[in-house]
C-alpha atoms as a PDB file:
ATOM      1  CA  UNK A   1       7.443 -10.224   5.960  1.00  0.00           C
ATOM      2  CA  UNK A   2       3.706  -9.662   5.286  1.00  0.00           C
ATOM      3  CA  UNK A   3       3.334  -6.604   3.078  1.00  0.00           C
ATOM      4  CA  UNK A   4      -0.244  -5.654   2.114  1.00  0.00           C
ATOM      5  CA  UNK A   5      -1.277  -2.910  -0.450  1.00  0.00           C
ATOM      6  CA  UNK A   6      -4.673  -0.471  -0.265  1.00  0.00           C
ATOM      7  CA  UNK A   7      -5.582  -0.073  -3.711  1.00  0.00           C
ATOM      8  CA  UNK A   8      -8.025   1.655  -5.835  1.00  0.00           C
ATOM      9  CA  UNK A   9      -8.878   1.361  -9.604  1.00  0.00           C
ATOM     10  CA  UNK A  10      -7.012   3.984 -11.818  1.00  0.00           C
ATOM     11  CA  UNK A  11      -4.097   4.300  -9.142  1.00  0.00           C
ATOM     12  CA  UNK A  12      -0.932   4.835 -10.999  1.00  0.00           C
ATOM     13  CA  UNK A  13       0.782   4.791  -8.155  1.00  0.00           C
ATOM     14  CA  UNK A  14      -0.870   2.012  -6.728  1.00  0.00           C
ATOM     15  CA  UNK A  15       0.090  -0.007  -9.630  1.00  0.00           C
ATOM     16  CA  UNK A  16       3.513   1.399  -9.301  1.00  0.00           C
ATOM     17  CA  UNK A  17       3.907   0.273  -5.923  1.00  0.00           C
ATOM     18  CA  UNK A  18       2.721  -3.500  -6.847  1.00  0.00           C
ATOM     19  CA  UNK A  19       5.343  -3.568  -9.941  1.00  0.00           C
ATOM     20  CA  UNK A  20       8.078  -2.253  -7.674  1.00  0.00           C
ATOM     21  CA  UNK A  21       7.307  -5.037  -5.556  1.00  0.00           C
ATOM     22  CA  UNK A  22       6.911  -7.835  -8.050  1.00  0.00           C
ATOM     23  CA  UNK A  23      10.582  -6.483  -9.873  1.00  0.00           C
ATOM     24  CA  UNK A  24      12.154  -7.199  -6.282  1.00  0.00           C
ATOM     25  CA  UNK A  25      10.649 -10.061  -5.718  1.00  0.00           C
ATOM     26  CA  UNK A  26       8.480  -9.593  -2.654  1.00  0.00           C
ATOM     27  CA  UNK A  27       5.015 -10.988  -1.795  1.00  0.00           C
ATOM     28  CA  UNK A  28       1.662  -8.687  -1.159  1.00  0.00           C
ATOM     29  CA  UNK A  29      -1.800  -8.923  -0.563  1.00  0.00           C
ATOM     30  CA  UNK A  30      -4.074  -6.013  -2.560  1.00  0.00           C
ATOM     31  CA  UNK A  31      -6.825  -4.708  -0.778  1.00  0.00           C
ATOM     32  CA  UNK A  32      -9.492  -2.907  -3.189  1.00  0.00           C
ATOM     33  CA  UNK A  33     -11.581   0.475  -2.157  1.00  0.00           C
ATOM     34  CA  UNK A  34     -15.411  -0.388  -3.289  1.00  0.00           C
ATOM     35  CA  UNK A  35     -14.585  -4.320  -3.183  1.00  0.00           C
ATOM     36  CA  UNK A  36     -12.159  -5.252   0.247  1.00  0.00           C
ATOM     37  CA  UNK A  37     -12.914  -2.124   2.228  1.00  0.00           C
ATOM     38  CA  UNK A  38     -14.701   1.540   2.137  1.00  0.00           C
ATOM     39  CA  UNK A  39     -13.810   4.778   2.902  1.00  0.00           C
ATOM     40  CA  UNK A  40     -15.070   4.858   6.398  1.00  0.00           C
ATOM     41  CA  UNK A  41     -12.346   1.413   7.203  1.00  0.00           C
ATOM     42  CA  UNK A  42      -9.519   3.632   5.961  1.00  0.00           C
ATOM     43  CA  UNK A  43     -10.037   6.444   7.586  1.00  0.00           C
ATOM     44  CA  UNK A  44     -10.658   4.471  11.227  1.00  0.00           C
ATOM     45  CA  UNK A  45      -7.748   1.979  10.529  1.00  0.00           C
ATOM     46  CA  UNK A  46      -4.802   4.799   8.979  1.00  0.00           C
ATOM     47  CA  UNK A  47      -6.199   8.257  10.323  1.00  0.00           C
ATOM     48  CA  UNK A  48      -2.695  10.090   9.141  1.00  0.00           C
ATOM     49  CA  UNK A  49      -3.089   8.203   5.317  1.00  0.00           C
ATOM     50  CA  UNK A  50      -4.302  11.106   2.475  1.00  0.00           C
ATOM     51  CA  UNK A  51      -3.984   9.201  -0.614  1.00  0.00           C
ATOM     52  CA  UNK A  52      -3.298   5.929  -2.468  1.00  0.00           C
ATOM     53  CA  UNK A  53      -1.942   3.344  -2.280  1.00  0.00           C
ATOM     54  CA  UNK A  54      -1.629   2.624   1.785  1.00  0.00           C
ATOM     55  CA  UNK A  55       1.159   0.224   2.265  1.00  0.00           C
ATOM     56  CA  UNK A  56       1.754  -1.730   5.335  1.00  0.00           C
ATOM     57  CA  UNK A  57       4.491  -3.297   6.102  1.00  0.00           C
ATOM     58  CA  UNK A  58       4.226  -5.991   8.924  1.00  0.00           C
ATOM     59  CA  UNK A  59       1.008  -4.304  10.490  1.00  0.00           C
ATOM     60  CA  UNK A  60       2.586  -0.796  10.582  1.00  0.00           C
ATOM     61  CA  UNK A  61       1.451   2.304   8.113  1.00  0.00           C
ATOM     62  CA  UNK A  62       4.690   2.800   5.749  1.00  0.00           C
ATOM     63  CA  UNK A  63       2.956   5.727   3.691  1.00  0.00           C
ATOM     64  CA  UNK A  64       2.691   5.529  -0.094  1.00  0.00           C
ATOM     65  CA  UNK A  65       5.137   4.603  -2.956  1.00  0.00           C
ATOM     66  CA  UNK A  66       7.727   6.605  -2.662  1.00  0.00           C
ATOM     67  CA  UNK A  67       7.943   5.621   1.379  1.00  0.00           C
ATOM     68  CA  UNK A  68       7.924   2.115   0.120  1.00  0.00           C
ATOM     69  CA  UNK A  69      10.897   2.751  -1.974  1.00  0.00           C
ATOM     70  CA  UNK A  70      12.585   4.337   0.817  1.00  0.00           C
ATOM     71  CA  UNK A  71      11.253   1.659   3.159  1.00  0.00           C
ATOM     72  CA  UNK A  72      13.387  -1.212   0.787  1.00  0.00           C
ATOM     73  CA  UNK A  73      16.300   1.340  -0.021  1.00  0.00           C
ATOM     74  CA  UNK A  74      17.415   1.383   3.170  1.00  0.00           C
ATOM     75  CA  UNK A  75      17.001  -1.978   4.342  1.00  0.00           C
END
């Protein structure tokens, strides 16, 4: 399972979403705003995303934290 993260600096919830993640044990990649990728990539590669973080689960949008919760709670 490849799970990768689109962060930016002073997320709470993007730092949620990567302790949730290391808790259960799982693997990511981060992706930083200003560093990995701009505001132009996001909006071309997840038109539907509005905030942060962006999680992808096996190249498809999830949504944010709470989706990613949902995403693992019902697996």
């Amino acid at each position: 399972m490849r799970i990768d993260i689109y962060s930016k600096e002073d997320c709470p919830y993007c730092q949620f979403a990567k302790e949730y993640l290391e808790m259960n044990d799982r693997v990511y990649t981060t992706y930083m705003l200003g560093r990995d990728f701009n505001r132009d990539d996001v909006v071309k590669q997840f038109p539907t995303a509005r905030s942060f973080p962006i999680v992808v689960i096996d190249n498809e949008y999830i949504g944010g934290f709470n989706e990613l919760k949902q995403y693992f709670s019902n697996s």
